[in-house]
C-alpha atoms as a PDB file:
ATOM      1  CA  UNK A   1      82.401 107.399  95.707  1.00  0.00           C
ATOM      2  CA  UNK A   2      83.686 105.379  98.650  1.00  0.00           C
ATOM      3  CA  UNK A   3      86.351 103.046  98.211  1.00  0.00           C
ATOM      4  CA  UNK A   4      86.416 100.276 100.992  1.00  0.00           C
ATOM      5  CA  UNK A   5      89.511  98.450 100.288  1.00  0.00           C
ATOM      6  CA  UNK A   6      92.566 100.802  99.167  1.00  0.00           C
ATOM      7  CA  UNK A   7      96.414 100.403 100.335  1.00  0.00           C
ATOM      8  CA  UNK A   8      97.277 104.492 101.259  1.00  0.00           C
ATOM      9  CA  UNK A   9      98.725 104.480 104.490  1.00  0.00           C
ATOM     10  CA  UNK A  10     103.118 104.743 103.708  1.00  0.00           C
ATOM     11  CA  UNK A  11     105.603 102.382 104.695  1.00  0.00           C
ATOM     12  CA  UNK A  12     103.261  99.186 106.034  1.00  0.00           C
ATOM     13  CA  UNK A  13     102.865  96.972 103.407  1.00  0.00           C
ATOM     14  CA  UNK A  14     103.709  97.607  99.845  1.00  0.00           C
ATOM     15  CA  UNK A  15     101.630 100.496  99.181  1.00  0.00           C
ATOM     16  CA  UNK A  16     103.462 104.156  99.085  1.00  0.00           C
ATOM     17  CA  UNK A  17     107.133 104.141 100.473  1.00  0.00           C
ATOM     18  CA  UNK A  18     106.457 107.732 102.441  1.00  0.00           C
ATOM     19  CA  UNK A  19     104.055 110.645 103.366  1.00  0.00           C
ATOM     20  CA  UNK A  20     104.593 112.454 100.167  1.00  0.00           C
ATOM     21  CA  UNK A  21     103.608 109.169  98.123  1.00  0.00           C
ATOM     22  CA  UNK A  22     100.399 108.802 100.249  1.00  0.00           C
ATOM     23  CA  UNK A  23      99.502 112.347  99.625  1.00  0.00           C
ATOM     24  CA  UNK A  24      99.910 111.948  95.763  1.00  0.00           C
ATOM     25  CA  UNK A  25      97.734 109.162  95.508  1.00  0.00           C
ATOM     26  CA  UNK A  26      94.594 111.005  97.929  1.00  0.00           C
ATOM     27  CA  UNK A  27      94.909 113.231  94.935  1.00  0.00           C
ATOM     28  CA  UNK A  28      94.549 110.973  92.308  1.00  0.00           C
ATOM     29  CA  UNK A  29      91.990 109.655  94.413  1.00  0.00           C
ATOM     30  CA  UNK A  30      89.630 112.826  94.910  1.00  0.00           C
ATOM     31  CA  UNK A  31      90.445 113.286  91.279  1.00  0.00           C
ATOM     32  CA  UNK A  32      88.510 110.057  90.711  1.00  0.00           C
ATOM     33  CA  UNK A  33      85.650 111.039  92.185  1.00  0.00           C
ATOM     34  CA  UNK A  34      86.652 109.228  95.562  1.00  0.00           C
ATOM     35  CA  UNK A  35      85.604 111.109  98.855  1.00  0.00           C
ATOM     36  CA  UNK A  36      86.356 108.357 101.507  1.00  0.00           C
ATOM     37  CA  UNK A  37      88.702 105.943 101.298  1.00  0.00           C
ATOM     38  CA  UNK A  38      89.148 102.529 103.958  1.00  0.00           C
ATOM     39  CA  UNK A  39      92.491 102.016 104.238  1.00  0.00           C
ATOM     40  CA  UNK A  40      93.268  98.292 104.390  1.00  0.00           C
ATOM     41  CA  UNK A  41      97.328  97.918 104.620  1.00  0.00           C
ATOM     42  CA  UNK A  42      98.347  93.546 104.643  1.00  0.00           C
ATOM     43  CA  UNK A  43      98.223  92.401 108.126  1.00  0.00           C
ATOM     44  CA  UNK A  44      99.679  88.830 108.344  1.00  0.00           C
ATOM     45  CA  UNK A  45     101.074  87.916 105.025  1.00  0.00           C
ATOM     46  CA  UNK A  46     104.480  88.825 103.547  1.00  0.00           C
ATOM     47  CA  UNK A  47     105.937  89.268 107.255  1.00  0.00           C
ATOM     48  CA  UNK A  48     103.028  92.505 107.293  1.00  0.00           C
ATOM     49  CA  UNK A  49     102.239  92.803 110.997  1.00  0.00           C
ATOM     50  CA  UNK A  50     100.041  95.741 111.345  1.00  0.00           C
ATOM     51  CA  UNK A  51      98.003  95.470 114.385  1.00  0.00           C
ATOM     52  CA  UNK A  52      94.466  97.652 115.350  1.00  0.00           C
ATOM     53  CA  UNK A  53      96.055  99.929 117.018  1.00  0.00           C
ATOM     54  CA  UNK A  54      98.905 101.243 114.640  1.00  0.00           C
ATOM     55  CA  UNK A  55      96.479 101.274 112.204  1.00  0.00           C
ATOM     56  CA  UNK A  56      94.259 103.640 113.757  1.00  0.00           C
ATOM     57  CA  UNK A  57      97.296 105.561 114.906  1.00  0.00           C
ATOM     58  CA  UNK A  58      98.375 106.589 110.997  1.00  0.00           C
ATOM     59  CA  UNK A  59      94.956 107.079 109.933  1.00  0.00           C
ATOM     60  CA  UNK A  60      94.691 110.063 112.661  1.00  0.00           C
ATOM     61  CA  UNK A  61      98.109 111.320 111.361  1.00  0.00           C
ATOM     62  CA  UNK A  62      96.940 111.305 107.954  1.00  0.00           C
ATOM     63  CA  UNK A  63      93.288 112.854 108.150  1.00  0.00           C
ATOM     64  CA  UNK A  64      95.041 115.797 110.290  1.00  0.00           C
ATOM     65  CA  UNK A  65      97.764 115.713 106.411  1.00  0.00           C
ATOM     66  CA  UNK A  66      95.043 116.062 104.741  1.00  0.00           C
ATOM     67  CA  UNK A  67      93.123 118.564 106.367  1.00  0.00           C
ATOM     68  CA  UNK A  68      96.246 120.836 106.748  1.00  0.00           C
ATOM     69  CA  UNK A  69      96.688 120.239 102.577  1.00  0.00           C
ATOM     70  CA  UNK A  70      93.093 121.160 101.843  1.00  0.00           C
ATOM     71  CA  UNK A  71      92.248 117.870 100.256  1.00  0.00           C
ATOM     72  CA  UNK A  72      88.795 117.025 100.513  1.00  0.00           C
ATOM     73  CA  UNK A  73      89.420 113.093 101.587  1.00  0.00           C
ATOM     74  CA  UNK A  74      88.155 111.371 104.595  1.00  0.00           C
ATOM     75  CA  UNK A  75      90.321 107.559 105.640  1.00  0.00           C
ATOM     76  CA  UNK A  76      89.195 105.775 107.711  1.00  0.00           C
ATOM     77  CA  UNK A  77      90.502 102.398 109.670  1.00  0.00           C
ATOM     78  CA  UNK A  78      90.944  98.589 108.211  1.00  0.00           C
ATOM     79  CA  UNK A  79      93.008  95.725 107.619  1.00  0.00           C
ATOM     80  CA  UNK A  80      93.099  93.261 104.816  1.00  0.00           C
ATOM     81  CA  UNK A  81      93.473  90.738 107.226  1.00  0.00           C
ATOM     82  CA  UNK A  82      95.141  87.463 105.425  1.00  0.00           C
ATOM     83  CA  UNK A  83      93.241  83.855 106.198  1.00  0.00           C
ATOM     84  CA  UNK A  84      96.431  82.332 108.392  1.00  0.00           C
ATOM     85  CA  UNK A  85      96.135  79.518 111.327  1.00  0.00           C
ATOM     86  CA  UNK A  86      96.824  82.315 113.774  1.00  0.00           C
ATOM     87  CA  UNK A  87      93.449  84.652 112.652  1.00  0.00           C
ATOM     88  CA  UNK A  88      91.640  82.871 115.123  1.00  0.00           C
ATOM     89  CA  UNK A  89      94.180  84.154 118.305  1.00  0.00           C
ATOM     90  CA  UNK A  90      94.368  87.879 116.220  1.00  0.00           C
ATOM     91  CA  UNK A  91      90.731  88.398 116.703  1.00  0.00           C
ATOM     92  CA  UNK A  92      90.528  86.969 120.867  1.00  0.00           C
ATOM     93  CA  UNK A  93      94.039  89.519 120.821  1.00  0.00           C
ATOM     94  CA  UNK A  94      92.473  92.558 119.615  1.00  0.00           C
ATOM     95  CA  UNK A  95      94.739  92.887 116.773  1.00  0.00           C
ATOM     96  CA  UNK A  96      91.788  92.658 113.956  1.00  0.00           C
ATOM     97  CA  UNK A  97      90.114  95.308 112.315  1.00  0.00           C
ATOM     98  CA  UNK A  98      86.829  95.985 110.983  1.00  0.00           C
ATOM     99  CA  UNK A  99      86.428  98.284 108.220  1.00  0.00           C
ATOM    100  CA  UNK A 100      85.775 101.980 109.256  1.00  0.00           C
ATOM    101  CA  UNK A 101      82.973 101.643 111.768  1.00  0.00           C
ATOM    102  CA  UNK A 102      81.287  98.699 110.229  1.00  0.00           C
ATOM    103  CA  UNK A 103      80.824  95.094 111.341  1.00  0.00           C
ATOM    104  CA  UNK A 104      82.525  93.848 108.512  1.00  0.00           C
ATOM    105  CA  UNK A 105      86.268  92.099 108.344  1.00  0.00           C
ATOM    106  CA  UNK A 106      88.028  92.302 105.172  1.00  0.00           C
ATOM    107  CA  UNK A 107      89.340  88.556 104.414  1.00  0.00           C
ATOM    108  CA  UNK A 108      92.042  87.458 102.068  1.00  0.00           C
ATOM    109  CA  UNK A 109      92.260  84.053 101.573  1.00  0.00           C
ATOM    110  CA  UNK A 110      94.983  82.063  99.819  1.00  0.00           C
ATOM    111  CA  UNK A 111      95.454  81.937  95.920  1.00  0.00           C
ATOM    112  CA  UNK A 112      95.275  78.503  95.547  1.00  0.00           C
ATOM    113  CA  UNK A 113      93.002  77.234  98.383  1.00  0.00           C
ATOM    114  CA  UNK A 114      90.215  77.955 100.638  1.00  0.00           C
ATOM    115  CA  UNK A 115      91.087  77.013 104.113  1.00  0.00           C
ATOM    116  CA  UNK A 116      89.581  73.706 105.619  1.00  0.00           C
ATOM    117  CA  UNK A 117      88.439  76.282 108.884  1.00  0.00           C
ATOM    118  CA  UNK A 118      87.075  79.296 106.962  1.00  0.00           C
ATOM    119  CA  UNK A 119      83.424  78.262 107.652  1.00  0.00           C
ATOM    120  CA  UNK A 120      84.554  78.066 111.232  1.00  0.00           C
ATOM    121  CA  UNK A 121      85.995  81.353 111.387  1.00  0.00           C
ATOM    122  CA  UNK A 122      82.567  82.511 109.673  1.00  0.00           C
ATOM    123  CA  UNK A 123      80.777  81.296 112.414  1.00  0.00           C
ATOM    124  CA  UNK A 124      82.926  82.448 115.101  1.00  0.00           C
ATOM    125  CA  UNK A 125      82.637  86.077 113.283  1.00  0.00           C
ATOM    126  CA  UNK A 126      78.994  85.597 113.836  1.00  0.00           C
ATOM    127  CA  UNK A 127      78.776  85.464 117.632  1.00  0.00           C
ATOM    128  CA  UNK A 128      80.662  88.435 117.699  1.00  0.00           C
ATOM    129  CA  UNK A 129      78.352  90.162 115.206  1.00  0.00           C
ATOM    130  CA  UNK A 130      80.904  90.576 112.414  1.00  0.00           C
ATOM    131  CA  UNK A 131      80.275  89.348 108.834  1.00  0.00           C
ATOM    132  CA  UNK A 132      83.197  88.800 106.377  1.00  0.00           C
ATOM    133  CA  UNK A 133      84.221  89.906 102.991  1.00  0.00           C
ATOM    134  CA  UNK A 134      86.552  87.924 101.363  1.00  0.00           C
ATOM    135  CA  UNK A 135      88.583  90.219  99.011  1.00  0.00           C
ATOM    136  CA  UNK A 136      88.784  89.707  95.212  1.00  0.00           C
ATOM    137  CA  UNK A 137      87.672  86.470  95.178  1.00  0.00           C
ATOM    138  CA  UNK A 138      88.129  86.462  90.910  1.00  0.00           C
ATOM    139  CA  UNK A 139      91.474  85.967  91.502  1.00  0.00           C
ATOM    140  CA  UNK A 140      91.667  82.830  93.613  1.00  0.00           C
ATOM    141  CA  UNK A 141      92.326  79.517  91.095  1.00  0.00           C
ATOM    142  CA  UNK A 142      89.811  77.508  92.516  1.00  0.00           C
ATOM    143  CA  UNK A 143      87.169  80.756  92.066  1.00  0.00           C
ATOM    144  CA  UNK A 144      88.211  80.959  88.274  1.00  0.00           C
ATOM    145  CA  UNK A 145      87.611  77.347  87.778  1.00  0.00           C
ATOM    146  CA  UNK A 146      84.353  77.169  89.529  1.00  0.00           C
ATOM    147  CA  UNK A 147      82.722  80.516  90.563  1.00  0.00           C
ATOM    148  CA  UNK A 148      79.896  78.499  92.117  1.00  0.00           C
ATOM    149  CA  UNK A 149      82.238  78.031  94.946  1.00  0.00           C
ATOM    150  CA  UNK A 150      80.648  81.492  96.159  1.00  0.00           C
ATOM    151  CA  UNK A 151      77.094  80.744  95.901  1.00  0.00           C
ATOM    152  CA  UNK A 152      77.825  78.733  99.404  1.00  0.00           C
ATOM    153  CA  UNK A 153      79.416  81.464 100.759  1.00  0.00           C
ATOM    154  CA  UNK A 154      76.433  83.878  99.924  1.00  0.00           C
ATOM    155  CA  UNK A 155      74.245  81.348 101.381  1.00  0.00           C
ATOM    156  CA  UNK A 156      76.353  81.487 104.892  1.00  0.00           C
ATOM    157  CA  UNK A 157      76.348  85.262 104.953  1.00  0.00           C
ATOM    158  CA  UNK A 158      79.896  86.001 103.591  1.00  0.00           C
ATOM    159  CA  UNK A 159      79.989  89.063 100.823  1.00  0.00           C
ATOM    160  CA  UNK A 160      82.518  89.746  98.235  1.00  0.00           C
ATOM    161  CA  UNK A 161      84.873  92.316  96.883  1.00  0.00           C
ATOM    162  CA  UNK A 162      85.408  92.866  93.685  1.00  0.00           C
ATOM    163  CA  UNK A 163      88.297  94.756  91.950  1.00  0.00           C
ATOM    164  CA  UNK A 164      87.865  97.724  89.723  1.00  0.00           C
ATOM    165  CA  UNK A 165      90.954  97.414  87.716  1.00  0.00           C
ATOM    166  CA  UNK A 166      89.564  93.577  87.616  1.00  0.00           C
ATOM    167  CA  UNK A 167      86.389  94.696  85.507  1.00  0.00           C
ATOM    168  CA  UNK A 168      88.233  96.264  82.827  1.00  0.00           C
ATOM    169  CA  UNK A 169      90.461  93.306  82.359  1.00  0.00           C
ATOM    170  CA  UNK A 170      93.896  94.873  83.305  1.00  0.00           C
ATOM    171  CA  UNK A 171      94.202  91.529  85.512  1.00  0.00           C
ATOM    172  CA  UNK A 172      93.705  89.058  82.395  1.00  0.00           C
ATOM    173  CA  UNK A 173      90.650  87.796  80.643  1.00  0.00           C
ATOM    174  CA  UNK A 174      90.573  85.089  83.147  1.00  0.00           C
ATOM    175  CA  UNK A 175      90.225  87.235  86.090  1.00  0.00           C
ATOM    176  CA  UNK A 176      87.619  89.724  84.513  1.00  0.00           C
ATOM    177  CA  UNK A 177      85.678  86.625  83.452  1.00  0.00           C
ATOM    178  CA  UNK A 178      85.466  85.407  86.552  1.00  0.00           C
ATOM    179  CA  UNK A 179      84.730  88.606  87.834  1.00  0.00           C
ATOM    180  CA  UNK A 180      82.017  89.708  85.435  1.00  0.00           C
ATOM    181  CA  UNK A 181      80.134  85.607  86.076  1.00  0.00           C
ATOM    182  CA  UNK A 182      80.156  86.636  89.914  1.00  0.00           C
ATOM    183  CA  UNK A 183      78.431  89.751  89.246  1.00  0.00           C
ATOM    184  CA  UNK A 184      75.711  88.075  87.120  1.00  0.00           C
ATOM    185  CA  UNK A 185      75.174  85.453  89.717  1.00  0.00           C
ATOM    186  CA  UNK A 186      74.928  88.211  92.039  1.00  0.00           C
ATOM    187  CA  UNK A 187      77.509  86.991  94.232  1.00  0.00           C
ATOM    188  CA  UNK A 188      79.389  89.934  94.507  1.00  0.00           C
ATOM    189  CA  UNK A 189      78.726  92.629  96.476  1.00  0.00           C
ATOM    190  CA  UNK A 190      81.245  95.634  96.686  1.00  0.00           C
ATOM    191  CA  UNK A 191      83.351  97.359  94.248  1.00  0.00           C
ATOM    192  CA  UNK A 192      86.900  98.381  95.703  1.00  0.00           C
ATOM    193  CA  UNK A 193      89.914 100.098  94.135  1.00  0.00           C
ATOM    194  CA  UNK A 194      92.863  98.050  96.148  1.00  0.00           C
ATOM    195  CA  UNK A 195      95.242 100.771  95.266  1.00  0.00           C
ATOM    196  CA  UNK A 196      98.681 100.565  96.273  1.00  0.00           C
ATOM    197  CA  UNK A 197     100.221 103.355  94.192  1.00  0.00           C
ATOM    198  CA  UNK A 198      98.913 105.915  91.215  1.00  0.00           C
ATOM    199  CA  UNK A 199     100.490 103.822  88.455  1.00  0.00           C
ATOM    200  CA  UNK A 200     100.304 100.059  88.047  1.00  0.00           C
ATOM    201  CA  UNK A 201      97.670  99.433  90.731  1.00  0.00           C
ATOM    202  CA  UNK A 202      95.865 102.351  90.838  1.00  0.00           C
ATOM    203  CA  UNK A 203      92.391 103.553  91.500  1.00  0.00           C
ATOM    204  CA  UNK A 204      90.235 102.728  88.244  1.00  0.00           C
ATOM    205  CA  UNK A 205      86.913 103.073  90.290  1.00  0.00           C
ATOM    206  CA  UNK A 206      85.508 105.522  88.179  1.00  0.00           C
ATOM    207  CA  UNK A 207      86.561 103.459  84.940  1.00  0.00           C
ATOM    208  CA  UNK A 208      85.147  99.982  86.902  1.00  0.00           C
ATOM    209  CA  UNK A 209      81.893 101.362  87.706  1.00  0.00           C
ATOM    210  CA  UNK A 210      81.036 102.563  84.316  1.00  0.00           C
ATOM    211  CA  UNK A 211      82.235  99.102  83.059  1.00  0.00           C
ATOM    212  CA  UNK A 212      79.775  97.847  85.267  1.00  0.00           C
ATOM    213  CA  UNK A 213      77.130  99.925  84.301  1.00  0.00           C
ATOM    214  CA  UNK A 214      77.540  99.211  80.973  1.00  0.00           C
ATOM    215  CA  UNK A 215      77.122  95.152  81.127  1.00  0.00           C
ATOM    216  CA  UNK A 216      75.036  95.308  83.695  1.00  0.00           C
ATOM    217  CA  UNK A 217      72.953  98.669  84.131  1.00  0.00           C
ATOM    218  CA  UNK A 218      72.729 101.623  85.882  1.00  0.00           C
ATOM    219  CA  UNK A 219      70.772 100.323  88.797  1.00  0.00           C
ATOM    220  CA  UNK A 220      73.064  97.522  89.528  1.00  0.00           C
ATOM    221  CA  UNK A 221      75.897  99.998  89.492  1.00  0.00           C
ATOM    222  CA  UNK A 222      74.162 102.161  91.876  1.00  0.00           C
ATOM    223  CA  UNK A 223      73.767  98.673  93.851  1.00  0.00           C
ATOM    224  CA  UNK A 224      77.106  98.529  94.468  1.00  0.00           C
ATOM    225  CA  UNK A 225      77.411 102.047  95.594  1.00  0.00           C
ATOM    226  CA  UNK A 226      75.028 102.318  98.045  1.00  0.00           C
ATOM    227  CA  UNK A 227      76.393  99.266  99.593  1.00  0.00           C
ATOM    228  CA  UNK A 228      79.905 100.568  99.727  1.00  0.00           C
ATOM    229  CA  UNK A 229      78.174 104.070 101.038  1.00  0.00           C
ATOM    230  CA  UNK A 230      75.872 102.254 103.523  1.00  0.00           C
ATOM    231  CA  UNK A 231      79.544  99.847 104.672  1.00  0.00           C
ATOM    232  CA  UNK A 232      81.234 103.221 105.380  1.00  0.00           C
ATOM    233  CA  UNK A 233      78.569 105.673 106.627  1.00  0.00           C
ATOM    234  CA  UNK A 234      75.799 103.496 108.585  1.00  0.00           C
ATOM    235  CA  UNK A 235      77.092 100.177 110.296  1.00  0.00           C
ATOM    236  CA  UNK A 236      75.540  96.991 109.438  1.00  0.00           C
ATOM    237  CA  UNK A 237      73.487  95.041 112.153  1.00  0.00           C
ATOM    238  CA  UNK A 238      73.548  91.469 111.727  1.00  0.00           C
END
């Protein structure tokens, strides 16, 4: 499997505190069936300011880890890049970063709200030939209360993340409902661990996709892994 949104990289955000924490959970991972993981630390949220550039930086550090350790897991570059007034001067800086070699920016958007300028920054994403993917969108309040919401951002090219941990309801009913009504509505699109640590948020992807596959099939499980294959291992052209 190939997890495109997963918090590994130490001491950025508040996934693992140090190396040996990060090395525990590529275990786990591999263990999971995971080969490749995108590793998305916070980048403007929280006071997390992790820019292109350092990102790239510890993902080198850890692939060389891993290969000295033997463990059979490829990471790769990304940011879960929170929605803020300043995304807009991040991207023209250079300081935003697709995930792994795609043309796809993983978006977080506020809990409560979706920003009045979203469908601008959509656009603008556009003439650069990036498409977003808002991240876990079942757990936004206005998503829960009206999952429609996304059919407009299908229709304008946006895809969604879902949570695995989200599937199996360790989130609340609320947030697996939501999740499971964007799935039959097929407006979700990728499956994603968001790990931070090998305990309370943890991987799950193995349990998620079988949850999947049981409400919804075996094809539309395999759906959702070739996209997070194709996101990872062939680039999307717009």
């Amino acid at each position: 499997m190939n997890d495109i949104h997963c918090h590994i990289l130490p001491n950025l955000d508040d996934g693992p505190r140090d190396w040996n924490e990060a090395m525990r959970m590529a275990v786990v991972a591999v263990n999971n069936g995971i080969h490749s993981i995108i590793a998305t630390p916070h980048h403007g949220i929280h006071g997390y300011v992790n820019p292109s550039e350092k990102i790239t930086r510890e993902v080198h550090i850890f692939n060389q880890m891993l290969q000295e350790k033997g463990i059979s897991l490829q990471v790769h570059a990304g940011q879960e890049i929170h929605f803020n007034n300043q995304i807009f001067d991040e991207y023209d800086r250079g300081h935003l970063l697709p995930l792994g070699d795609s043309k796809s920016l993983l978006i977080e958007l506020p809990i409560q709200t979706i920003p009045s300028n979203f469908y601008e920054f959509v656009s603008y994403m556009k003439t650069k030939n990036l498409q977003v993917i808002v991240a876990h969108p079942e757990r936004y309040t206005n998503i829960i209360d009206n999952p429609h919401i996304v059919k407009e951002w299908v229709e304008r090219g946006i895809r969604t993340q879902l949570t695995a941990s989200a599937l199996l309801g360790l989130s609340g009913r609320k947030i697996q409902k939501t999740a499971m009504t964007l799935i039959s509505y097929q407006f979700a699109h990728y499956i994603a661990s968001d790990a931070h640590n090998t305990i309370l948020k943890g991987f799950y992807m193995r349990e998620g996709y079988y949850k999947l596959a049981e409400m919804f099939g075996q094809e539309r499980m395999a759906d959702f892994q070739r996209r997070a294959d194709t996101l990872i291992e062939t680039p999307i052209t717009l």
